[in-house]
Protein backbone atom coordinates (compact mmCIF):
# COMPACT_ATOMS: atom_id res chain seq x y z
CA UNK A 1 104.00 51.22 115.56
CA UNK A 2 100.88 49.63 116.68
CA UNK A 3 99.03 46.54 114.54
CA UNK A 4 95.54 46.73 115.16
CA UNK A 5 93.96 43.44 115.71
CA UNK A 6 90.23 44.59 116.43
CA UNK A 7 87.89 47.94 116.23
CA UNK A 8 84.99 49.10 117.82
CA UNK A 9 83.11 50.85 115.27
CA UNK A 10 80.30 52.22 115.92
CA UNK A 11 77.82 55.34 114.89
CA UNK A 12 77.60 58.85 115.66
CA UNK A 13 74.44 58.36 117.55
CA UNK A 14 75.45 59.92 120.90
CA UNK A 15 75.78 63.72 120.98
CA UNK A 16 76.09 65.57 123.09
CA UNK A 17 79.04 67.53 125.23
CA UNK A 18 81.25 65.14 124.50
CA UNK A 19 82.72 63.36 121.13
CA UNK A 20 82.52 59.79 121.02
CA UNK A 21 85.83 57.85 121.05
CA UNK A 22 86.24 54.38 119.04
CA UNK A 23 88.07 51.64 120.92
CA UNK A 24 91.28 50.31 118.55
CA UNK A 25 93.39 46.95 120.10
CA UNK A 26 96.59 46.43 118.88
CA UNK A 27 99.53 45.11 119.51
CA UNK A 28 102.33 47.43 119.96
CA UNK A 29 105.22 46.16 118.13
CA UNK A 30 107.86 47.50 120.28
CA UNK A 31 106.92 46.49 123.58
CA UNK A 32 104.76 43.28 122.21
CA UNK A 33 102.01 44.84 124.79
CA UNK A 34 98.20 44.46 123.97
CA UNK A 35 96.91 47.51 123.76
CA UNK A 36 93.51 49.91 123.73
CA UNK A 37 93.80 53.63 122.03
CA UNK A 38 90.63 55.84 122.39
CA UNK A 39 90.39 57.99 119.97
CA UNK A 40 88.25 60.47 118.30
CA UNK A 41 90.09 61.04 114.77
CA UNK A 42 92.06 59.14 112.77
CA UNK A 43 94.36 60.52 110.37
CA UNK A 44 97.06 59.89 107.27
CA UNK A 45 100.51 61.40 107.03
CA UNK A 46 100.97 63.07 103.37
CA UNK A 47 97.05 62.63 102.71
CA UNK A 48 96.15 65.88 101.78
CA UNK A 49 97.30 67.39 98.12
CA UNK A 50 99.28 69.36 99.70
CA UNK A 51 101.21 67.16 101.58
CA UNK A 52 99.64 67.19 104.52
CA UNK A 53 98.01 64.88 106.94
CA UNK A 54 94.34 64.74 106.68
CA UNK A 55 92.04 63.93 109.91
CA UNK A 56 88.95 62.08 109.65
CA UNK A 57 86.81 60.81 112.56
CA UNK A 58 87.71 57.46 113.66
CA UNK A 59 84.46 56.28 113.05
CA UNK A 60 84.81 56.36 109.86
CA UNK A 61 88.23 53.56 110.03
CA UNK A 62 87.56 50.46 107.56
CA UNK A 63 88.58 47.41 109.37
CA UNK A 64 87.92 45.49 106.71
CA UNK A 65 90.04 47.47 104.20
CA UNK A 66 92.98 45.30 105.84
CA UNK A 67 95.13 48.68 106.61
CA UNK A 68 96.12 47.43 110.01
CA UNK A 69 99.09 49.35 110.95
CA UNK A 70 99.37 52.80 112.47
CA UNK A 71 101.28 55.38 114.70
CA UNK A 72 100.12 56.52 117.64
CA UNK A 73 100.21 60.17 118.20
CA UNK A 74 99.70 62.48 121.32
CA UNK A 75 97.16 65.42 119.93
CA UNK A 76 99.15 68.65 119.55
CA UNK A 77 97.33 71.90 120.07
CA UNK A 78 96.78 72.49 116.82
CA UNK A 79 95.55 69.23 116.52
CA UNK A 80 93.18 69.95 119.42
CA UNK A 81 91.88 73.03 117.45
CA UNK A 82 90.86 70.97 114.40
CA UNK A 83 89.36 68.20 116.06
CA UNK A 84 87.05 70.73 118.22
CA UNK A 85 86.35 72.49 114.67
CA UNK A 86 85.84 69.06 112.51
CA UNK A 87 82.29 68.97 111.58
CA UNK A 88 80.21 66.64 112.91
CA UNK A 89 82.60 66.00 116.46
CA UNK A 90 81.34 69.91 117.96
CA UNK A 91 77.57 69.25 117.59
CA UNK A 92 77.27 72.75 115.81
CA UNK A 93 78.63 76.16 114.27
CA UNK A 94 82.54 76.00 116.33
CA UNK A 95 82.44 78.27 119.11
CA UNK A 96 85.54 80.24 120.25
CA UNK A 97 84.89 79.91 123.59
CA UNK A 98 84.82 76.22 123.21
CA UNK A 99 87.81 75.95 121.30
CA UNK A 100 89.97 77.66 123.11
CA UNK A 101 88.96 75.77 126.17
CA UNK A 102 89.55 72.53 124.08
CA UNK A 103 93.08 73.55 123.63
CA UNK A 104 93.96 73.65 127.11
CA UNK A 105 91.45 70.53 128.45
CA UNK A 106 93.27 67.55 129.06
CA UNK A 107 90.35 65.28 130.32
CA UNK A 108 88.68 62.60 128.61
CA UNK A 109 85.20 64.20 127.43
CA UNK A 110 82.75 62.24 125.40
CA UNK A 111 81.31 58.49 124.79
CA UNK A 112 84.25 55.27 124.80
CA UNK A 113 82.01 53.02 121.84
CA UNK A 114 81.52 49.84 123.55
CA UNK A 115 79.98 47.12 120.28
CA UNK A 116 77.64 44.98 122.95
CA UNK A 117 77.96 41.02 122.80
CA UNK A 118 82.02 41.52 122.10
CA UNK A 119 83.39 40.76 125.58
CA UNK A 120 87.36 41.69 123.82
CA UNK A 121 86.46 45.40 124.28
CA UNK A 122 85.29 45.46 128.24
CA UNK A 123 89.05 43.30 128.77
CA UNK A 124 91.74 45.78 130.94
CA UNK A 125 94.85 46.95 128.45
CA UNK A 126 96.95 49.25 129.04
CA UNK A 127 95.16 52.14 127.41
CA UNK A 128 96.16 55.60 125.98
CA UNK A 129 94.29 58.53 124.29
CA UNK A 130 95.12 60.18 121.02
CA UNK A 131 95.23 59.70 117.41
CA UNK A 132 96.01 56.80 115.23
CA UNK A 133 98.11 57.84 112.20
CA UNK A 134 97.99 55.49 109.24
CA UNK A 135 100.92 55.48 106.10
CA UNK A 136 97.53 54.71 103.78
CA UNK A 137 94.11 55.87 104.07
CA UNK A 138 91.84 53.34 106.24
CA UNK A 139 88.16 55.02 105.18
């Protein structure tokens, strides 16, 4: 479990070949280690109606909303396959091609959102890429 003490933000304004990936600190309450995720989606366990989890992009995360506390998650494959398919992350109609090679790419491809003037996001943390997964919805 981490609690998130601070978030990026930031816009979609940068496309491109790459999807851009919000900066989240928190605090991981296991280890008591500050730390940065990168991540392109958020989602929320049981969000859907059918039970579900539901992924949004993580620029769409509500700081202010006060929902501070979240699981991290290593992205599956299948939850490879929906991120490259979420509209709005793959710049365009999904291509196959693309997604399969999305499955199987382990690299960090895209934009890190850096808010200018905040010196707490350009500080070293241990950091780790994936998904934040929240009990409530954050957006």
């Amino acid at each position: 479990m981490i609690e998130l003490l601070a978030y990026s933000g930031g816009s979609e304004a940068k496309k491109g070949d790459g999807a851009n990936y919000c900066q989240f600190i928190g605090i991981d309450k296991t280890s008591r280690d500050t730390v940065r995720v990168l991540a392109t989606v958020i989602s929320v366990e049981n969000g859907g109606e059918d039970g579900k989890p539901v992924m949004t992009p993580a620029t769409m995360y509500d700081f202010d909303k006060g929902i501070r506390d979240a699981i991290f998650k290593v992205p599956t494959a299948d939850d490879k396959m929906m991120i490259a398919m979420m509209p709005g992350l793959q710049g365009g109609a999904p291509d196959v091609a693309k997604l399969n090679s999305a499955v199987q790419d382990t690299t960090l491809n895209g934009y890190v959102l850096i808010p200018e003037g905040q010196p707490f996001f350009t500080r070293h943390y241990k950091t780790v890429v994936g998904i934040l997964s929240f009990k409530d919805q954050p957006w």
